[in-house]
C-alpha atoms as a PDB file:
ATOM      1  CA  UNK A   1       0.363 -42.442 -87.529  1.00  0.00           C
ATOM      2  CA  UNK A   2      -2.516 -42.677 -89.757  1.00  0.00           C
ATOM      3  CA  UNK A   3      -4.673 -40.723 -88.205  1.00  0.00           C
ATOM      4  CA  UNK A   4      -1.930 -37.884 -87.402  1.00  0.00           C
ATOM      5  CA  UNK A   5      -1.904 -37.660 -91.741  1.00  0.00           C
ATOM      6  CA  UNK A   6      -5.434 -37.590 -92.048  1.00  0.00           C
ATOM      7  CA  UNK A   7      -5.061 -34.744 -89.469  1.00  0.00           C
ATOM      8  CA  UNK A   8      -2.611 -32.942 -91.604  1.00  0.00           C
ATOM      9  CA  UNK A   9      -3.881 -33.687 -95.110  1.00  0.00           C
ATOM     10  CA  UNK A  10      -7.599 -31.702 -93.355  1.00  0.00           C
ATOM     11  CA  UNK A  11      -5.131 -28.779 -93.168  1.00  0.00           C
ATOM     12  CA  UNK A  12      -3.788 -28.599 -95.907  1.00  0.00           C
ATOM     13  CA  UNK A  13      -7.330 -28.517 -97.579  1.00  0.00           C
ATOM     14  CA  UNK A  14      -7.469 -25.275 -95.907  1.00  0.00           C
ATOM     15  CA  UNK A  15      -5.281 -24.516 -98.432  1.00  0.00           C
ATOM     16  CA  UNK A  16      -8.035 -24.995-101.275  1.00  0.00           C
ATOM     17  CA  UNK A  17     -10.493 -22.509 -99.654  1.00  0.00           C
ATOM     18  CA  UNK A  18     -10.086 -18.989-101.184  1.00  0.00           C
ATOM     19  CA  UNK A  19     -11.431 -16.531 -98.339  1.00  0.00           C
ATOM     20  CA  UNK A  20     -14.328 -15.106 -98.623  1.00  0.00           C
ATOM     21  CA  UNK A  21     -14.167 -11.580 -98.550  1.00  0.00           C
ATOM     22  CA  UNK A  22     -11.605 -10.891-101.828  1.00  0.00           C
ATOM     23  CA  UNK A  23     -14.456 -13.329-104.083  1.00  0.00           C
ATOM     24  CA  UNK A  24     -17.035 -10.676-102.845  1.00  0.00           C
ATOM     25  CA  UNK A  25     -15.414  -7.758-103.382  1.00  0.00           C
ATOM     26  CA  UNK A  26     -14.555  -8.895-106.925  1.00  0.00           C
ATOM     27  CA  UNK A  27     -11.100  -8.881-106.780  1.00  0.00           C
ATOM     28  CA  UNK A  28      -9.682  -9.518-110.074  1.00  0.00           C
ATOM     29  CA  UNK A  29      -6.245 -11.050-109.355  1.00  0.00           C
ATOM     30  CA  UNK A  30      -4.346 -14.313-110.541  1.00  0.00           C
ATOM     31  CA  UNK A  31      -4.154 -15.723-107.107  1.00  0.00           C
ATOM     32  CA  UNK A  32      -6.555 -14.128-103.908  1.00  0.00           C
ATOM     33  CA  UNK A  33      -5.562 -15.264-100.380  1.00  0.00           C
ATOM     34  CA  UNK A  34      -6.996 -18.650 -99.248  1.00  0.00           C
ATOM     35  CA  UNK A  35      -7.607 -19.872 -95.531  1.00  0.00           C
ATOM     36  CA  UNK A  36      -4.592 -21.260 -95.112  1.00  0.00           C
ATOM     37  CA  UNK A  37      -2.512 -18.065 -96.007  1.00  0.00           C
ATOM     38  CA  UNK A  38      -4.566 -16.447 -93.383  1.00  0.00           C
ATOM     39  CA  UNK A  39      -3.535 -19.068 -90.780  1.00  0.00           C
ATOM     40  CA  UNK A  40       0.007 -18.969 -91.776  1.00  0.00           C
ATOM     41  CA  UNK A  41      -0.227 -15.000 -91.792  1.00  0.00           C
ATOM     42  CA  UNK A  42      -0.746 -15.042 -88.088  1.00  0.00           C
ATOM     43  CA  UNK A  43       1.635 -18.158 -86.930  1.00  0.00           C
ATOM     44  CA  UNK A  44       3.989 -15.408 -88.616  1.00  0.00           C
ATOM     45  CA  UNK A  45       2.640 -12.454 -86.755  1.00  0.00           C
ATOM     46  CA  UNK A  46       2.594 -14.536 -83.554  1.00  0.00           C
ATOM     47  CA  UNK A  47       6.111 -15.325 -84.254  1.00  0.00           C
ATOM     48  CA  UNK A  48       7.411 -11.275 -84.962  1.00  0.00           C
ATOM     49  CA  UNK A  49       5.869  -9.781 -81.792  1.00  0.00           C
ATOM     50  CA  UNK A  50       6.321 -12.179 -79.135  1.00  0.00           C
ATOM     51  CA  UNK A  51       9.585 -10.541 -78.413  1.00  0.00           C
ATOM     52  CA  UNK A  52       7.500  -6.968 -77.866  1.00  0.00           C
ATOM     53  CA  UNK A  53       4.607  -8.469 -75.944  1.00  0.00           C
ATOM     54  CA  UNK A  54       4.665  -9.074 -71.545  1.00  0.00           C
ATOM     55  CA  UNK A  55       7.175 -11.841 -70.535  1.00  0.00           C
ATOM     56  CA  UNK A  56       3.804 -13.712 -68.839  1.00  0.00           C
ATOM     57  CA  UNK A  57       2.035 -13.974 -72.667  1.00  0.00           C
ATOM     58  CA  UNK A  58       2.340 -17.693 -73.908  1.00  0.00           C
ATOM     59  CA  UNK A  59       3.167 -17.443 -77.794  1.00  0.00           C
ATOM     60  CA  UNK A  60       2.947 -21.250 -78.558  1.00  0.00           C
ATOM     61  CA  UNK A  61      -0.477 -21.085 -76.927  1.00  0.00           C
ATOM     62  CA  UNK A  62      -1.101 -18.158 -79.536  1.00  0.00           C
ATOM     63  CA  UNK A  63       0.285 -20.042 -81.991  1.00  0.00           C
ATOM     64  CA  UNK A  64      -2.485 -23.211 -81.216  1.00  0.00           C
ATOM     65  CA  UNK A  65      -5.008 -20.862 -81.021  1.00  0.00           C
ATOM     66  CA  UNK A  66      -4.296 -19.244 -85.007  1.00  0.00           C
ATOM     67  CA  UNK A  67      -4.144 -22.694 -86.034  1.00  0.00           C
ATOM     68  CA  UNK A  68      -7.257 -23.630 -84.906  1.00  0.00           C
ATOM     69  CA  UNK A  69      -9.384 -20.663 -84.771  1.00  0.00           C
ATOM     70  CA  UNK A  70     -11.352 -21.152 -88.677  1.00  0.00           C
ATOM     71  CA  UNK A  71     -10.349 -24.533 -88.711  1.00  0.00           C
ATOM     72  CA  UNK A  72     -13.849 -25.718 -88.884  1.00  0.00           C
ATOM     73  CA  UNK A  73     -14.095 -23.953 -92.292  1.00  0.00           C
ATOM     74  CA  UNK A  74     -12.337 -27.137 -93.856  1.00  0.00           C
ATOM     75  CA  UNK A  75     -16.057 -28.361 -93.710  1.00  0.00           C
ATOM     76  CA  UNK A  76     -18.343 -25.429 -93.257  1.00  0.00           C
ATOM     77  CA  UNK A  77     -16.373 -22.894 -95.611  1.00  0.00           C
ATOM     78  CA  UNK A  78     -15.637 -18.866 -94.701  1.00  0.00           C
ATOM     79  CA  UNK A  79     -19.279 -18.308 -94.001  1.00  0.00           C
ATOM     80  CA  UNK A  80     -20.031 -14.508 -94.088  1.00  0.00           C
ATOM     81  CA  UNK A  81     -23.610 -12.802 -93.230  1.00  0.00           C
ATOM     82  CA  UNK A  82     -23.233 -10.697 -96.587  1.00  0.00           C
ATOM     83  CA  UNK A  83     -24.307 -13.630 -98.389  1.00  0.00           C
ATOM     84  CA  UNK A  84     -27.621 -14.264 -96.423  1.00  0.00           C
ATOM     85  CA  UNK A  85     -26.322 -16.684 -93.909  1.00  0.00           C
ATOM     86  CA  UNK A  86     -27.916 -15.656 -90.357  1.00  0.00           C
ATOM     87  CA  UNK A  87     -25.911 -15.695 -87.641  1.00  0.00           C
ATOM     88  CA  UNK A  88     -27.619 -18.673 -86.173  1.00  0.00           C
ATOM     89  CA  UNK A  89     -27.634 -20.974 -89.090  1.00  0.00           C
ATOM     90  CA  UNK A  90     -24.000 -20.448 -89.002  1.00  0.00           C
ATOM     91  CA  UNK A  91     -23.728 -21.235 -85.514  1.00  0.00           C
ATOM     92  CA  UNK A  92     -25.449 -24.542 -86.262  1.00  0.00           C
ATOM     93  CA  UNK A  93     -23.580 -25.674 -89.158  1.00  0.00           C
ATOM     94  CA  UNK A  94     -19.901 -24.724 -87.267  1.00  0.00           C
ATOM     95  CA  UNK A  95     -21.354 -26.611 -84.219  1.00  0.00           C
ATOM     96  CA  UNK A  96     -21.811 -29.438 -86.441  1.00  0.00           C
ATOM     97  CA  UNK A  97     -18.191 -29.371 -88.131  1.00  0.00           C
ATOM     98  CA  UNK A  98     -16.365 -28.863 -84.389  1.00  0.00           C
ATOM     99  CA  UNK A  99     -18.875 -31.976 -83.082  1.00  0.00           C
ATOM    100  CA  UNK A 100     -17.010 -33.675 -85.911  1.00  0.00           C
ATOM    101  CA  UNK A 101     -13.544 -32.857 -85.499  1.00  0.00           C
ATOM    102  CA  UNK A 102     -13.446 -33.289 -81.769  1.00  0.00           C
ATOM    103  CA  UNK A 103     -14.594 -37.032 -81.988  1.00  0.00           C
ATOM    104  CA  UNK A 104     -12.554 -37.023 -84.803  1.00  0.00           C
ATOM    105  CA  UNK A 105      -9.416 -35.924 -83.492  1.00  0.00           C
ATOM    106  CA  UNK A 106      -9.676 -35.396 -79.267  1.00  0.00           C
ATOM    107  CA  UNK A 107      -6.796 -37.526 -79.013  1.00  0.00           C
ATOM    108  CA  UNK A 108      -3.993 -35.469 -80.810  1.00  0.00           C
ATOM    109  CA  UNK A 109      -5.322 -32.066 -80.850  1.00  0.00           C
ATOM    110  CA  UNK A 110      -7.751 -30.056 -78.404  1.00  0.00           C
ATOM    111  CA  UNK A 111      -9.895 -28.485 -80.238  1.00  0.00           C
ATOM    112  CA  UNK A 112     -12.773 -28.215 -77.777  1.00  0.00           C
ATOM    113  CA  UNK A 113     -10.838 -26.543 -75.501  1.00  0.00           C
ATOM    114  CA  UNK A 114      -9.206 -24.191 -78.047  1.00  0.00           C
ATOM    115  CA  UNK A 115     -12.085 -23.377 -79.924  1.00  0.00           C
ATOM    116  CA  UNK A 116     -14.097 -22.460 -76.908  1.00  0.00           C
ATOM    117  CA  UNK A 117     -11.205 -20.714 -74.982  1.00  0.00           C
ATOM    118  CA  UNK A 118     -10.791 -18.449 -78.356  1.00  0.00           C
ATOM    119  CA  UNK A 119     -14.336 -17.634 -79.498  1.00  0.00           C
ATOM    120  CA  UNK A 120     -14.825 -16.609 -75.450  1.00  0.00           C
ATOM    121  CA  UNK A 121     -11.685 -14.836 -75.596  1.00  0.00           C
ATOM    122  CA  UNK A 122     -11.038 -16.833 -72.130  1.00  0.00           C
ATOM    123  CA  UNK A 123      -7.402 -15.986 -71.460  1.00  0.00           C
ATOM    124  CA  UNK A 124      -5.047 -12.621 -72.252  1.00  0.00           C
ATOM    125  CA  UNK A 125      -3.391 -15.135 -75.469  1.00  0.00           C
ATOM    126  CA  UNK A 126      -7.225 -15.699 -76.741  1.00  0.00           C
ATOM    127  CA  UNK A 127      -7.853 -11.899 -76.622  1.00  0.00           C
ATOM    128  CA  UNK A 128      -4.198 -10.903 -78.290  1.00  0.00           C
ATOM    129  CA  UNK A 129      -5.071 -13.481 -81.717  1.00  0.00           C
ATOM    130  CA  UNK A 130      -8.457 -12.366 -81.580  1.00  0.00           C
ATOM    131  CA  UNK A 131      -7.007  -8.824 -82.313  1.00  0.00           C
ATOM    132  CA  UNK A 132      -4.343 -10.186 -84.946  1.00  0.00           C
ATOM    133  CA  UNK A 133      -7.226 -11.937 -86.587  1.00  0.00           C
ATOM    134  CA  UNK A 134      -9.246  -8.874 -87.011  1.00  0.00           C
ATOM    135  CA  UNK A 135      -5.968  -6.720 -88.336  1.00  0.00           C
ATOM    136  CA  UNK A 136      -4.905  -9.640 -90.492  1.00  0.00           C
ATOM    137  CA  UNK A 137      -7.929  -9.453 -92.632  1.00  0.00           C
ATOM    138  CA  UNK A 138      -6.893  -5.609 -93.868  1.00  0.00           C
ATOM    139  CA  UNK A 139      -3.419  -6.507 -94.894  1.00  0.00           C
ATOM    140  CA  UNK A 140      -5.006  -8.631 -98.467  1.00  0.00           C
ATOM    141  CA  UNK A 141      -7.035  -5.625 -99.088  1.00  0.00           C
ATOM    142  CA  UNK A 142      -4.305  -2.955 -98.707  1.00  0.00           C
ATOM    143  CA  UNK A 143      -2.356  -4.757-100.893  1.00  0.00           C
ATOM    144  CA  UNK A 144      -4.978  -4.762-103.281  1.00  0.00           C
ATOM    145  CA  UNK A 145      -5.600  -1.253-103.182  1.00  0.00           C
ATOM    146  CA  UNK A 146      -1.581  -0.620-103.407  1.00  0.00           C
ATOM    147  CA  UNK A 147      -2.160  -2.985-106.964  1.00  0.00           C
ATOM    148  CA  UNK A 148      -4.494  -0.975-107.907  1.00  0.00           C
ATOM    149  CA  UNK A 149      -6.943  -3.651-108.238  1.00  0.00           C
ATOM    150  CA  UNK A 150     -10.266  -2.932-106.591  1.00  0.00           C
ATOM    151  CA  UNK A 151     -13.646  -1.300-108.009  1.00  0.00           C
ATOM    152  CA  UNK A 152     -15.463  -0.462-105.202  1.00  0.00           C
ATOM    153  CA  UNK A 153     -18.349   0.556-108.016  1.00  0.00           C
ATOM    154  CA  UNK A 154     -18.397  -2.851-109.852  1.00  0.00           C
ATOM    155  CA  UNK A 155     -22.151  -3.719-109.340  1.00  0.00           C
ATOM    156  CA  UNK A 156     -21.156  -7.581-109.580  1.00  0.00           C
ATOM    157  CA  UNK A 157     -20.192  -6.328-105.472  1.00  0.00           C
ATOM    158  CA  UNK A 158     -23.003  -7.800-103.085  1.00  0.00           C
ATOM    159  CA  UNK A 159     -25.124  -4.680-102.744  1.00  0.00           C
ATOM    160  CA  UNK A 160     -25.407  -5.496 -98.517  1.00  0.00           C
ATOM    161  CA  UNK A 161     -21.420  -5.100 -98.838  1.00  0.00           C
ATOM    162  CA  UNK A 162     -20.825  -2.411-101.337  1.00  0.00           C
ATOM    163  CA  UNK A 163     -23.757  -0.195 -99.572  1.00  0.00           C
ATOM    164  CA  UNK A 164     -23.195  -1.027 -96.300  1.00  0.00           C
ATOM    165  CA  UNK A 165     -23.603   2.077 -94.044  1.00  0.00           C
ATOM    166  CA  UNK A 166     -20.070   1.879 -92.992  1.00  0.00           C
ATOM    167  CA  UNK A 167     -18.629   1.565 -96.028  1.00  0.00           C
ATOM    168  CA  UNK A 168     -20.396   4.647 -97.797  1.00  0.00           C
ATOM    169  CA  UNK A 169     -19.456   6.451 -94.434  1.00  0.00           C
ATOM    170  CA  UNK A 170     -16.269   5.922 -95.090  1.00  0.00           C
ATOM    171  CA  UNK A 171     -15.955   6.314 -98.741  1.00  0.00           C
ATOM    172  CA  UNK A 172     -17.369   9.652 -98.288  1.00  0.00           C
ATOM    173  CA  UNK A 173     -14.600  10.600 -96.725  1.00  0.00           C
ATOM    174  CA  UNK A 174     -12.431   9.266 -99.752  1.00  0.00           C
ATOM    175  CA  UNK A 175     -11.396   6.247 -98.250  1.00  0.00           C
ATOM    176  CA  UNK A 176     -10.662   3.115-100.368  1.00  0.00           C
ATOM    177  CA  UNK A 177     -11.534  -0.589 -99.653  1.00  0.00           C
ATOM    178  CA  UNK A 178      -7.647  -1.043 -97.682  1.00  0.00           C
ATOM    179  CA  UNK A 179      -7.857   1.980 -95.441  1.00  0.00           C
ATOM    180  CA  UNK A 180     -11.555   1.480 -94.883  1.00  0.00           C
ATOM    181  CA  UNK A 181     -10.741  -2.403 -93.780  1.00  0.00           C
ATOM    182  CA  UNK A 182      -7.573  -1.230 -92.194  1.00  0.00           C
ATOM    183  CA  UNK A 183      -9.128   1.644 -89.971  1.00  0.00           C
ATOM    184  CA  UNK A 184     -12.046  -0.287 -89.281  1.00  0.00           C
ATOM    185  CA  UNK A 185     -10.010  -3.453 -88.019  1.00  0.00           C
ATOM    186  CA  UNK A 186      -7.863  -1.165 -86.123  1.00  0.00           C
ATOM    187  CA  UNK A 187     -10.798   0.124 -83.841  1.00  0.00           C
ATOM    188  CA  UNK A 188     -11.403  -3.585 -82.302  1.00  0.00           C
ATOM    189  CA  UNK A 189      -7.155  -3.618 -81.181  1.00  0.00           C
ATOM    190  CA  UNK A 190      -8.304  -2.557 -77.515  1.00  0.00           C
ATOM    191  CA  UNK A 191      -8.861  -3.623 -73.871  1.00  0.00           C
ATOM    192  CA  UNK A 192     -11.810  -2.683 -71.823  1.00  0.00           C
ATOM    193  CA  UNK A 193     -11.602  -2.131 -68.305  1.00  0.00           C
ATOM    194  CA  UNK A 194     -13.338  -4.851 -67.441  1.00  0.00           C
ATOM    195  CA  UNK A 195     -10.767  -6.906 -69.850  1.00  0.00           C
ATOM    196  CA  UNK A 196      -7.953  -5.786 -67.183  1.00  0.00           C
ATOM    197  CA  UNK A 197      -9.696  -7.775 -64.545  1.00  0.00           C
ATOM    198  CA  UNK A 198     -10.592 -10.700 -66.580  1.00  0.00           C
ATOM    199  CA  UNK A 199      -7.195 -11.379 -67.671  1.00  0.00           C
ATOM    200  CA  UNK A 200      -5.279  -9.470 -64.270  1.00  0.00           C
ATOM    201  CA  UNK A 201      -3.095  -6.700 -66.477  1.00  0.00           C
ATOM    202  CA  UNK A 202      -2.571  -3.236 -65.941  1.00  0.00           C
ATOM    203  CA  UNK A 203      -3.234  -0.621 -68.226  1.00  0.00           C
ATOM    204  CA  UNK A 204       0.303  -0.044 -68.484  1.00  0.00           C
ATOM    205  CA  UNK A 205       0.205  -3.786 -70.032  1.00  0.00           C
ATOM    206  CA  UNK A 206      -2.677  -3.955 -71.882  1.00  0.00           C
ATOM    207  CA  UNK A 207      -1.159  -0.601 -73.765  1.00  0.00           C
ATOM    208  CA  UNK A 208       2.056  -2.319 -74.592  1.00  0.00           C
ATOM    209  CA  UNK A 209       0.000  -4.679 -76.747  1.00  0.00           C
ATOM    210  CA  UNK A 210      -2.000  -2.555 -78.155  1.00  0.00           C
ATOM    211  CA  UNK A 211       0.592   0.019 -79.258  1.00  0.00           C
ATOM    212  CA  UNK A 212       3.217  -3.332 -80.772  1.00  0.00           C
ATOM    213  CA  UNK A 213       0.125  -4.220 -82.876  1.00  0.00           C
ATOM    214  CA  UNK A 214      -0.647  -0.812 -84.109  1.00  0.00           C
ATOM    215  CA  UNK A 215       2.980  -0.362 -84.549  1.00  0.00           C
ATOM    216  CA  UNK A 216       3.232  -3.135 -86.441  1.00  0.00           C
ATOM    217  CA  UNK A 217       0.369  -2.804 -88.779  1.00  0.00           C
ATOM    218  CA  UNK A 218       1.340   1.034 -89.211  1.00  0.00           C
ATOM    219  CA  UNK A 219       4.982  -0.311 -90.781  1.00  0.00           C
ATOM    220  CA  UNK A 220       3.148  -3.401 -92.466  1.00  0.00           C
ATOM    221  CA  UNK A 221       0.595  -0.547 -94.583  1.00  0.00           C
ATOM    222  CA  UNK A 222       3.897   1.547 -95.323  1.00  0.00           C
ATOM    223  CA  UNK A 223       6.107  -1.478 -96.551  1.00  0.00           C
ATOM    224  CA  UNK A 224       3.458  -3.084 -98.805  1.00  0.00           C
ATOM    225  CA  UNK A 225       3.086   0.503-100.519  1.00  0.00           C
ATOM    226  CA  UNK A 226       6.616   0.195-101.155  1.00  0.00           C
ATOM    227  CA  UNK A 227       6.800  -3.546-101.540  1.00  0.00           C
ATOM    228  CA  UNK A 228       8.787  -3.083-105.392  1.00  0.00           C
ATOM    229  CA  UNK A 229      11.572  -0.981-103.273  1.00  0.00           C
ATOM    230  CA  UNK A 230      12.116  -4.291-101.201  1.00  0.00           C
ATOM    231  CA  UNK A 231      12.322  -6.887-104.353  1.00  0.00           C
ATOM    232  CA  UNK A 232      14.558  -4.126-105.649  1.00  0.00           C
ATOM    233  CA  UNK A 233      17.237  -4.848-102.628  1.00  0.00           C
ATOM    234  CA  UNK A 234      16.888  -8.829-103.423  1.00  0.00           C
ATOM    235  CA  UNK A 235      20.392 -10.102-104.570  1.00  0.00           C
ATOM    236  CA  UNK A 236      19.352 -10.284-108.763  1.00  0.00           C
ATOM    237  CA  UNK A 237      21.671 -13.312-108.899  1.00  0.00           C
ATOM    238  CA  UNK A 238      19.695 -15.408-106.556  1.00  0.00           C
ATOM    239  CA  UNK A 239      16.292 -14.294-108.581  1.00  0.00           C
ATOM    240  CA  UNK A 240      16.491 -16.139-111.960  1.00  0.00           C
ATOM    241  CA  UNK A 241      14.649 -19.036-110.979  1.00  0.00           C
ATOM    242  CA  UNK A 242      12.172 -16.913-109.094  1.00  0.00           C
ATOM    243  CA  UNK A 243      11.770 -14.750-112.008  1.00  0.00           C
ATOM    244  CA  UNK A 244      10.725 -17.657-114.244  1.00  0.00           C
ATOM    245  CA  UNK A 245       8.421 -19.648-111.966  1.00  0.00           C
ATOM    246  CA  UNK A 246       6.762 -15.863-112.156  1.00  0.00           C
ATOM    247  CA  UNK A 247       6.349 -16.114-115.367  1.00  0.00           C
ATOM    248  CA  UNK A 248       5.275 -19.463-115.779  1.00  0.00           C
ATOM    249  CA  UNK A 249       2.328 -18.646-113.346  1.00  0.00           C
END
């Protein structure tokens, strides 16, 4: 089962790749999310709401889909445009890495098929992870905000980022960087029309997703705010070991 390791020793690299957006917002905190916290967040999410979503929705086909969807940033890296990287050249360099890990590995994992089934948001499972994806990335940056440990006026911030129109729009409105990241991913958890045909649900359907993720995220911003008043309920007796490992990081 050589092969099978390498496999898994790639993914746990993922696990050395600090994401990008915390680094350029200057987030000054011990430890920032990496890539694989980001997969695991939504294996997690996949895992909490499959009871709430259709009967017909295919969770361990979610669940290949998180695991693979930024797995080519093992090679390439979380490539953002903010740091001058067109859209093409990142095209290029992610065609490369996927060239790579499909000869690498086509015969224990599919990641042709998954990649292109997700990035075309081919099926209703695609679509539902693509949304996760995009409300996963607020959840770091509320909790940062809920630290207190974001300065959206540090001028080390990429200018493109920290005077992007959207931003400023926002922060006009006194906004900080989690509710701006949090209202902004929220916008994208929706189904066309068009999106009813293409994956044959109602609206009736399509708003039962919708509402479980919004749900979801709406008690996810609320329990991080008040994330002490859970460690509070932990059994104290079980925590000295926990304590000190806290301490020794």
């Amino acid at each position: 089962m050589k092969k099978e390791a390498k496999l898994y020793v790639t993914y746990d690299m993922l696990g050395d790749l600090r994401r990008s957006g915390p680094l350029q917002w200057q987030i000054k905190r011990d430890r920032t999310e990496d890539v694989k916290d980001h997969v695991v967040d939504l294996i997690v999410m996949i895992r909490l709401l499959g009871p709430y979503l259709p009967s017909n929705v295919d969770t361990l086909k979610m669940i290949d889909y998180a695991l693979n969807h930024d797995f080519e940033e093992v090679i390439t890296g979380d490539i953002t445009g903010f740091e001058g990287v067109t859209p093409e050249e990142k095209q290029r360099v992610n065609a490369i890495a996927m060239k790579y890990l499909i000869s690498e590995y086509h015969d224990i994992m599919n990641f042709e098929g998954s990649s292109t089934s997700f990035e075309e948001k081919k099926d209703l499972e695609a679509k539902i992870v693509h949304m996760l994806d995009k409300v996963n990335s607020s959840i770091p940056f509320l909790k940062y905000d809920f630290e207190s440990q974001v300065d959206m006026d540090n001028e080390d911030i990429i200018e493109t980022l920290r005077k992007h129109p959207e931003v400023l729009r926002m922060r006009s409105q006194g906004l900080h960087l989690g509710e701006i990241f949090y209202l902004y991913h929220l916008r994208k958890v929706a189904f066309t029309d068009e999106e009813l045909v293409k994956y044959g649900i109602t609206r009736e359907e399509a708003d039962k997703i919708t509402d479980t993720i919004k749900s979801f995220m709406a008690s996810v911003k609320e329990q991080l705010e008040n994330k002490e008043e859970i460690e509070a309920d932990f059994p104290k007796e079980a925590m000295t070991y926990r304590n000190i490992n806290k301490r020794l990081g």
